[in-house]
C-alpha atoms as a PDB file:
ATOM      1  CA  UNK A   1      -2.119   1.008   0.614  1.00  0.00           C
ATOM      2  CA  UNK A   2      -4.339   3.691  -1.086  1.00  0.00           C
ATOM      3  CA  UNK A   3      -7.909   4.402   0.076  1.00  0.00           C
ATOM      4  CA  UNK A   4     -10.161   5.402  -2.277  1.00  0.00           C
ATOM      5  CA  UNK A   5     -12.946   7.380  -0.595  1.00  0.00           C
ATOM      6  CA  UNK A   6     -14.845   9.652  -2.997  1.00  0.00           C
ATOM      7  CA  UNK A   7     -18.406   9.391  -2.053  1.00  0.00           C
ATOM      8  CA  UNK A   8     -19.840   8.354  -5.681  1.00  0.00           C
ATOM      9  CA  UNK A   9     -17.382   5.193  -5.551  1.00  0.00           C
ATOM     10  CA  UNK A  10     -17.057   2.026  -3.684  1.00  0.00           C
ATOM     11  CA  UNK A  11     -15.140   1.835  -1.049  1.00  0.00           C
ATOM     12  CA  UNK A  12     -11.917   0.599  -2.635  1.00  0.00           C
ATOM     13  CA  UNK A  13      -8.598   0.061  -1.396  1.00  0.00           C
ATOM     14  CA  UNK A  14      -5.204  -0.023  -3.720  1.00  0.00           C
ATOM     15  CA  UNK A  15      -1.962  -1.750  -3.209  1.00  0.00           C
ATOM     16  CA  UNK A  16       1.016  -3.304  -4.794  1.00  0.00           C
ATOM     17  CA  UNK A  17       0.077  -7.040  -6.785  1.00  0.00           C
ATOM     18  CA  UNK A  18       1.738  -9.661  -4.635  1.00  0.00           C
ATOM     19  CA  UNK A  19       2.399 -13.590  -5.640  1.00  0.00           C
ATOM     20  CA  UNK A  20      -0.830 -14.223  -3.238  1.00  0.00           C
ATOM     21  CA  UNK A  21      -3.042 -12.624  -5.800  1.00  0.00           C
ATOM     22  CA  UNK A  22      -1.510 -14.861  -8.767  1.00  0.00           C
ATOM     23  CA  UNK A  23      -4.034 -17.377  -9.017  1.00  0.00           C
ATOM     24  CA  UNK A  24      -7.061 -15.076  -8.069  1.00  0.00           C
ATOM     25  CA  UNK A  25      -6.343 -13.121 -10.685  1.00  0.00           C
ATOM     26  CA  UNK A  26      -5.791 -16.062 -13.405  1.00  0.00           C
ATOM     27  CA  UNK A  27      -9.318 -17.703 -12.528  1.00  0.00           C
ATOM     28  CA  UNK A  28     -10.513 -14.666 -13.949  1.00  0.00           C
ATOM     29  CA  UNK A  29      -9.554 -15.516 -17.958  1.00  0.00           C
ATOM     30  CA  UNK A  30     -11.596 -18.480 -18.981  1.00  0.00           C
ATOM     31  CA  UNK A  31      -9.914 -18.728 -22.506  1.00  0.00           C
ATOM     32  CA  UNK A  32      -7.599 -17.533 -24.190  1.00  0.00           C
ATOM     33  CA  UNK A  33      -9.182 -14.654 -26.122  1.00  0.00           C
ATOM     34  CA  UNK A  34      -9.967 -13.263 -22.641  1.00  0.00           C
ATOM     35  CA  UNK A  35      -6.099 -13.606 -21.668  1.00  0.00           C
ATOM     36  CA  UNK A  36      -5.512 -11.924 -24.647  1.00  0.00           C
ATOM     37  CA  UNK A  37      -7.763  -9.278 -24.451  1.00  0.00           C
ATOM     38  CA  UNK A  38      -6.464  -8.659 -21.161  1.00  0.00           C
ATOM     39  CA  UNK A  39      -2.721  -8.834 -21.786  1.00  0.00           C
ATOM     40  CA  UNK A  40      -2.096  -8.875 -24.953  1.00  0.00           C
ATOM     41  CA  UNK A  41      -0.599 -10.949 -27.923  1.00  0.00           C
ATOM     42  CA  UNK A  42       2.041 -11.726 -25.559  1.00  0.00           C
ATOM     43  CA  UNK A  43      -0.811 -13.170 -22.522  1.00  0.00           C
ATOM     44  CA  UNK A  44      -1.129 -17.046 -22.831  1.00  0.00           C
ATOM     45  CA  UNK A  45      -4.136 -19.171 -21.719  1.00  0.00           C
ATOM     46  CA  UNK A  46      -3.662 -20.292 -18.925  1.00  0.00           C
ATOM     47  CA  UNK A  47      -2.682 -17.410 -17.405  1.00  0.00           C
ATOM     48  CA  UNK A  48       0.541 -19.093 -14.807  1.00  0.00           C
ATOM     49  CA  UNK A  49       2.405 -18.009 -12.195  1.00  0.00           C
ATOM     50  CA  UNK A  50       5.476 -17.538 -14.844  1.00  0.00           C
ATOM     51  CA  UNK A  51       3.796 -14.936 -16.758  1.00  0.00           C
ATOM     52  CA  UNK A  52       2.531 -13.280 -13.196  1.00  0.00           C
ATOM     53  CA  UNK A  53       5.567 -13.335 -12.052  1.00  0.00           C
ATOM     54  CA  UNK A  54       7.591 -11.822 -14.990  1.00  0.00           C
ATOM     55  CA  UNK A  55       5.593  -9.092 -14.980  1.00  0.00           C
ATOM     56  CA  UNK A  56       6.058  -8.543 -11.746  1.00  0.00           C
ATOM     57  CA  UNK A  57       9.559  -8.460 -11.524  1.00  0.00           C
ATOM     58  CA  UNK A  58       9.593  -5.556 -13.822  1.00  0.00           C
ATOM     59  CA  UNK A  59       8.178  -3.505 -10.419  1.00  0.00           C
ATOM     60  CA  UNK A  60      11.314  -4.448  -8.622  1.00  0.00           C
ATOM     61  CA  UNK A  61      13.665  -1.506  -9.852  1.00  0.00           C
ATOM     62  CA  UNK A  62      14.422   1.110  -7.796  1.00  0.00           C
ATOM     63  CA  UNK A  63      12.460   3.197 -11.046  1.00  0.00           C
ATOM     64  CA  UNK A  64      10.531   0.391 -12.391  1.00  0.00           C
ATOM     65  CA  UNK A  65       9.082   0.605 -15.977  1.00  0.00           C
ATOM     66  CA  UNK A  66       5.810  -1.206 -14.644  1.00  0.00           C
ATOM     67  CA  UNK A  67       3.710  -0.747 -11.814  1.00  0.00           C
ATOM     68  CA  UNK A  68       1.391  -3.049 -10.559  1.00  0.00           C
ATOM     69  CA  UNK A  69      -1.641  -2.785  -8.355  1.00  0.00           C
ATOM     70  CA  UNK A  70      -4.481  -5.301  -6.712  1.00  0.00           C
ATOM     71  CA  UNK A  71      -7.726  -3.319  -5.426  1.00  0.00           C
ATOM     72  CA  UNK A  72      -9.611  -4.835  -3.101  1.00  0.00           C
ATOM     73  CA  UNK A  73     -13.275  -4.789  -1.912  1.00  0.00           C
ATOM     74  CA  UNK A  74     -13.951  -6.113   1.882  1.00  0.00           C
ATOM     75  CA  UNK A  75     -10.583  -7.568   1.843  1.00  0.00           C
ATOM     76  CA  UNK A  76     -11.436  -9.426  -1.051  1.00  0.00           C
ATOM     77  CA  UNK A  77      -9.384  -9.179  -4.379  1.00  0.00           C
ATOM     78  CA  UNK A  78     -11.837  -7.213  -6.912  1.00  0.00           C
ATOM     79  CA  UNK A  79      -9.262  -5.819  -9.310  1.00  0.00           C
ATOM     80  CA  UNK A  80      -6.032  -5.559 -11.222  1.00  0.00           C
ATOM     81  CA  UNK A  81      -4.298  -2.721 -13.151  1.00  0.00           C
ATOM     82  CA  UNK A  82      -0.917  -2.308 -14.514  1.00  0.00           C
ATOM     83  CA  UNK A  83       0.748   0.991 -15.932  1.00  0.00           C
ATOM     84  CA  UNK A  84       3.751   0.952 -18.082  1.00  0.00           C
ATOM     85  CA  UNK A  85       6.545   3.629 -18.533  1.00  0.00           C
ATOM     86  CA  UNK A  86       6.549   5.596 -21.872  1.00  0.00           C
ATOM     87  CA  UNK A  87       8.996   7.965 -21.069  1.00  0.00           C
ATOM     88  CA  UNK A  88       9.565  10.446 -18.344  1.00  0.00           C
ATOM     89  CA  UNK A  89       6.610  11.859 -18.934  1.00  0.00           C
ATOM     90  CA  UNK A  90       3.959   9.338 -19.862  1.00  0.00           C
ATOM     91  CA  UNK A  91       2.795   6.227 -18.300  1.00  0.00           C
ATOM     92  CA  UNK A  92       0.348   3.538 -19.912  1.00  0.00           C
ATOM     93  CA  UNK A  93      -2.067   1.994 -18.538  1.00  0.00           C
ATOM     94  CA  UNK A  94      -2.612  -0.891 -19.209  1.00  0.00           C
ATOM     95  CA  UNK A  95      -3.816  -4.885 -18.005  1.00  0.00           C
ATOM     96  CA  UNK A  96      -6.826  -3.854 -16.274  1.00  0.00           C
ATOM     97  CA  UNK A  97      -9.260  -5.807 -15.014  1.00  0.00           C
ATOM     98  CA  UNK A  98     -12.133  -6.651 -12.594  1.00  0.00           C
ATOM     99  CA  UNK A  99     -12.671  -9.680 -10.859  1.00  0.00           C
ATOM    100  CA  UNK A 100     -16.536 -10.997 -12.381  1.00  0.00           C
ATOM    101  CA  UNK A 101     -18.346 -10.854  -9.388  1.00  0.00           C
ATOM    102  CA  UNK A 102     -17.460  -7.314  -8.984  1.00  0.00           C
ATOM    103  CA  UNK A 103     -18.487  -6.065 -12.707  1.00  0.00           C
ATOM    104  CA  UNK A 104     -20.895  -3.555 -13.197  1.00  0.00           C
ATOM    105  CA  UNK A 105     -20.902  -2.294  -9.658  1.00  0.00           C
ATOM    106  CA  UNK A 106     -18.213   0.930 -10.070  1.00  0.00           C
ATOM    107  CA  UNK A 107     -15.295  -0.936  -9.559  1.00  0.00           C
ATOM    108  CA  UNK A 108     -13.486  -0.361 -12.298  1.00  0.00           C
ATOM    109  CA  UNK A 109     -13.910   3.447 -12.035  1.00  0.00           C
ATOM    110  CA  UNK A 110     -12.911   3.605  -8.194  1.00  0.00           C
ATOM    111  CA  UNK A 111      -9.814   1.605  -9.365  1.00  0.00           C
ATOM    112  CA  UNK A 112      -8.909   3.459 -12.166  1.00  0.00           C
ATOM    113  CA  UNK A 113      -9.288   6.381 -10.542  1.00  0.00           C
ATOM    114  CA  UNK A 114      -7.221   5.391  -7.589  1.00  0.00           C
ATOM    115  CA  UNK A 115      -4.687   3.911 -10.043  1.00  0.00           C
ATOM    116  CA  UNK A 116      -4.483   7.309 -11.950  1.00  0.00           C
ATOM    117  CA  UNK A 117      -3.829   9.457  -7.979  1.00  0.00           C
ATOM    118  CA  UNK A 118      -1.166   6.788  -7.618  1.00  0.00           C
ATOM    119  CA  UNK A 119       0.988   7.755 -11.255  1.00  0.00           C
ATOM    120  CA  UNK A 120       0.516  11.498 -10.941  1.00  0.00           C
ATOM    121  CA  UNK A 121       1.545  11.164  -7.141  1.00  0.00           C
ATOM    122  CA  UNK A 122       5.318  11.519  -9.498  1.00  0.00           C
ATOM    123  CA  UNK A 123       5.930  15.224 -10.140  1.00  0.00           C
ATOM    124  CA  UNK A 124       7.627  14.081 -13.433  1.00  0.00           C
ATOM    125  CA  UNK A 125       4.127  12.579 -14.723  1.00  0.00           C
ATOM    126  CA  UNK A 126       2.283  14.646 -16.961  1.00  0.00           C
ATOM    127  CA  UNK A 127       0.331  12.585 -19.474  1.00  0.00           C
ATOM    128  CA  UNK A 128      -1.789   8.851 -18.966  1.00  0.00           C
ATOM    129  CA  UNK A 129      -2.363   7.366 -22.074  1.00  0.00           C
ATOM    130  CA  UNK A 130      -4.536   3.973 -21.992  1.00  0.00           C
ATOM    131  CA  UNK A 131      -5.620   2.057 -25.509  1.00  0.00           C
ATOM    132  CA  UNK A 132      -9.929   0.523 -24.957  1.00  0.00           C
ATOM    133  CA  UNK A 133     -10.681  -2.372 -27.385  1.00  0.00           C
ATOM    134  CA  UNK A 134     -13.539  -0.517 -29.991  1.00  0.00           C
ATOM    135  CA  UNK A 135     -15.890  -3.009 -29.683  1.00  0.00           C
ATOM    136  CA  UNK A 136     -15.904  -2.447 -25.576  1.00  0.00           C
ATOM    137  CA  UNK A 137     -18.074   0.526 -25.097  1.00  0.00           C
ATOM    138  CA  UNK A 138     -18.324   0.130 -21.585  1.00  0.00           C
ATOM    139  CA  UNK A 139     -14.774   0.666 -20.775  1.00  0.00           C
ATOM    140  CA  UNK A 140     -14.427   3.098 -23.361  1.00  0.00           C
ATOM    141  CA  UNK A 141     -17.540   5.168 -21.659  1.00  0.00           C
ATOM    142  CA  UNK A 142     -15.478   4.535 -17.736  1.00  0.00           C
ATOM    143  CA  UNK A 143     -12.634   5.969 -19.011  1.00  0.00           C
ATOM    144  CA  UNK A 144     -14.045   8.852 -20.658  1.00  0.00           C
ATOM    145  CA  UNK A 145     -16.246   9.707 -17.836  1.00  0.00           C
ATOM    146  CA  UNK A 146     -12.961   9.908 -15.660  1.00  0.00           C
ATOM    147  CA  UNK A 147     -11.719  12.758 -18.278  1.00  0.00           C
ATOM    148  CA  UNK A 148      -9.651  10.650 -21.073  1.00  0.00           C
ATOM    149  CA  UNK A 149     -10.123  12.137 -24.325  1.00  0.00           C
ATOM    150  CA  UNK A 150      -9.058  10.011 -27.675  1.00  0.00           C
ATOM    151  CA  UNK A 151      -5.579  10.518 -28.945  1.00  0.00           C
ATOM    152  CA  UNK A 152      -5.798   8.743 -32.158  1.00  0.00           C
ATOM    153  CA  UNK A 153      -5.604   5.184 -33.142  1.00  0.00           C
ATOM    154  CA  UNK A 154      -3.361   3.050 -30.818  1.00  0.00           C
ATOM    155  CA  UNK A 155      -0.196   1.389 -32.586  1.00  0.00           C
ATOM    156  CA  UNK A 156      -2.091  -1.697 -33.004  1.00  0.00           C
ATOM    157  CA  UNK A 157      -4.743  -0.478 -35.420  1.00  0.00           C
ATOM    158  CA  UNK A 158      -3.951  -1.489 -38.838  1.00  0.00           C
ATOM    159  CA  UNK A 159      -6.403  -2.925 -41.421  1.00  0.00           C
ATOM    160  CA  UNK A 160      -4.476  -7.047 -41.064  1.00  0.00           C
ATOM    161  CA  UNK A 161      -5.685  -6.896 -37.023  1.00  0.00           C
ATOM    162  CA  UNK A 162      -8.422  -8.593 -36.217  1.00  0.00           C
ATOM    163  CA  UNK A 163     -11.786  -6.356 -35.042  1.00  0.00           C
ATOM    164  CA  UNK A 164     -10.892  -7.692 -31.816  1.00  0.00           C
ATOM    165  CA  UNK A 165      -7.487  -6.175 -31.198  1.00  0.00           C
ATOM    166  CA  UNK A 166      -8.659  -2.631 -33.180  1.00  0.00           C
ATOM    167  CA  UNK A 167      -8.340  -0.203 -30.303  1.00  0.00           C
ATOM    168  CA  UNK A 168      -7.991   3.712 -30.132  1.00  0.00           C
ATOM    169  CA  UNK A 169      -5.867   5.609 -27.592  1.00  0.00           C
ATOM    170  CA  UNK A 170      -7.385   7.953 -24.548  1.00  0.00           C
ATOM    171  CA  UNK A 171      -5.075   9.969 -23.237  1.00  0.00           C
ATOM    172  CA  UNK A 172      -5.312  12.024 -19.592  1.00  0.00           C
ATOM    173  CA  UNK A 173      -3.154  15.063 -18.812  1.00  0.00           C
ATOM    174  CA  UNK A 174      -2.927  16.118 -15.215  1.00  0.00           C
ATOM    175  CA  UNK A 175      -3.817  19.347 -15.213  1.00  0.00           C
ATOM    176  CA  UNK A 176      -7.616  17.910 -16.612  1.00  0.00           C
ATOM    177  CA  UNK A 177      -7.268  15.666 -13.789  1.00  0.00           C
ATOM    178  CA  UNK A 178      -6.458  17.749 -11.000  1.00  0.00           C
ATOM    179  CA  UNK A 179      -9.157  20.094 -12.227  1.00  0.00           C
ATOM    180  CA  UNK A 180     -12.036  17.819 -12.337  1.00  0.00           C
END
């Protein structure tokens, strides 16, 4: 279990999602353009235990490709991230998300930035990459306020996608990090 303990952020603490946190985390997504939005074309509304539970069982390898994290507030669950593999390198964030009664409160930054100690605790880590929806200027304005700086359009942004799934990739090396 992280502690997050930076005097401008809640008092957060970080650990690994467990299969108690499944349906917490599903009552979060009340249709499913906010499953998608969440997790992707590949999310479905509901949000189940079988998708929760794929996902985590990519964690399980002695190297995983995903990580997985809960944060919690007063013991209470207040927030979800993921971060995906790239390459040796590079890992994505990705899947984030905080629990409605905990919006707008700092949250998601004291997460986030927890979440980010947690990858570059690897030596091999050098680069965070993370793609924000265009039309969410509030996550795009978290993220760069924690130091990510655009890296171009993300994969995803072609002229057939919906305004909805146009996004742009941040990226965060460590050395901007660990100089902050």
């Amino acid at each position: 279990m992280v502690e997050a303990l930076r005097p401008d952020r809640p008092r957060l603490f970080l650990r690994g999602f467990a299969p108690a946190d499944f349906g917490i985390l599903a009552s979060w997504f009340e249709n499913e353009a906010e499953a998608r939005l969440w997790g992707g074309p590949l999310a479905r509304f509901p949000v189940d235990r079988v998708q929760l539970a794929a996902m985590l069982a990519e964690t399980l390898d002695p190297r995983p490709r995903r990580r997985c994290w809960s944060a919690l507030m007063g013991g209470e669950l207040a927030g979800h991230a993921q971060a995906v593999r790239r390459d040796a390198g590079t890992m994505h964030l990705a899947r984030i998300a905080v629990a409605p009664a905990w919006r707008r409160r700092g949250v998601g930054a004291a997460m986030v930035a927890a979440v980010i100690d947690e990858i570059l605790a690897d030596p091999e880590v050098n680069l965070v990459t993370l793609n924000v929806h265009l039309h969410n200027a509030g996550a795009r304005a978290l993220y760069c306020g924690l130091g990510f700086e655009p890296a171009g359009p993300a994969a995803a942004a072609h002229d057939d996608v919906p305004n909805e799934w146009q996004s742009e990739e941040l990226k965060l090396e460590r050395m901007d990090w660990e100089s902050r």
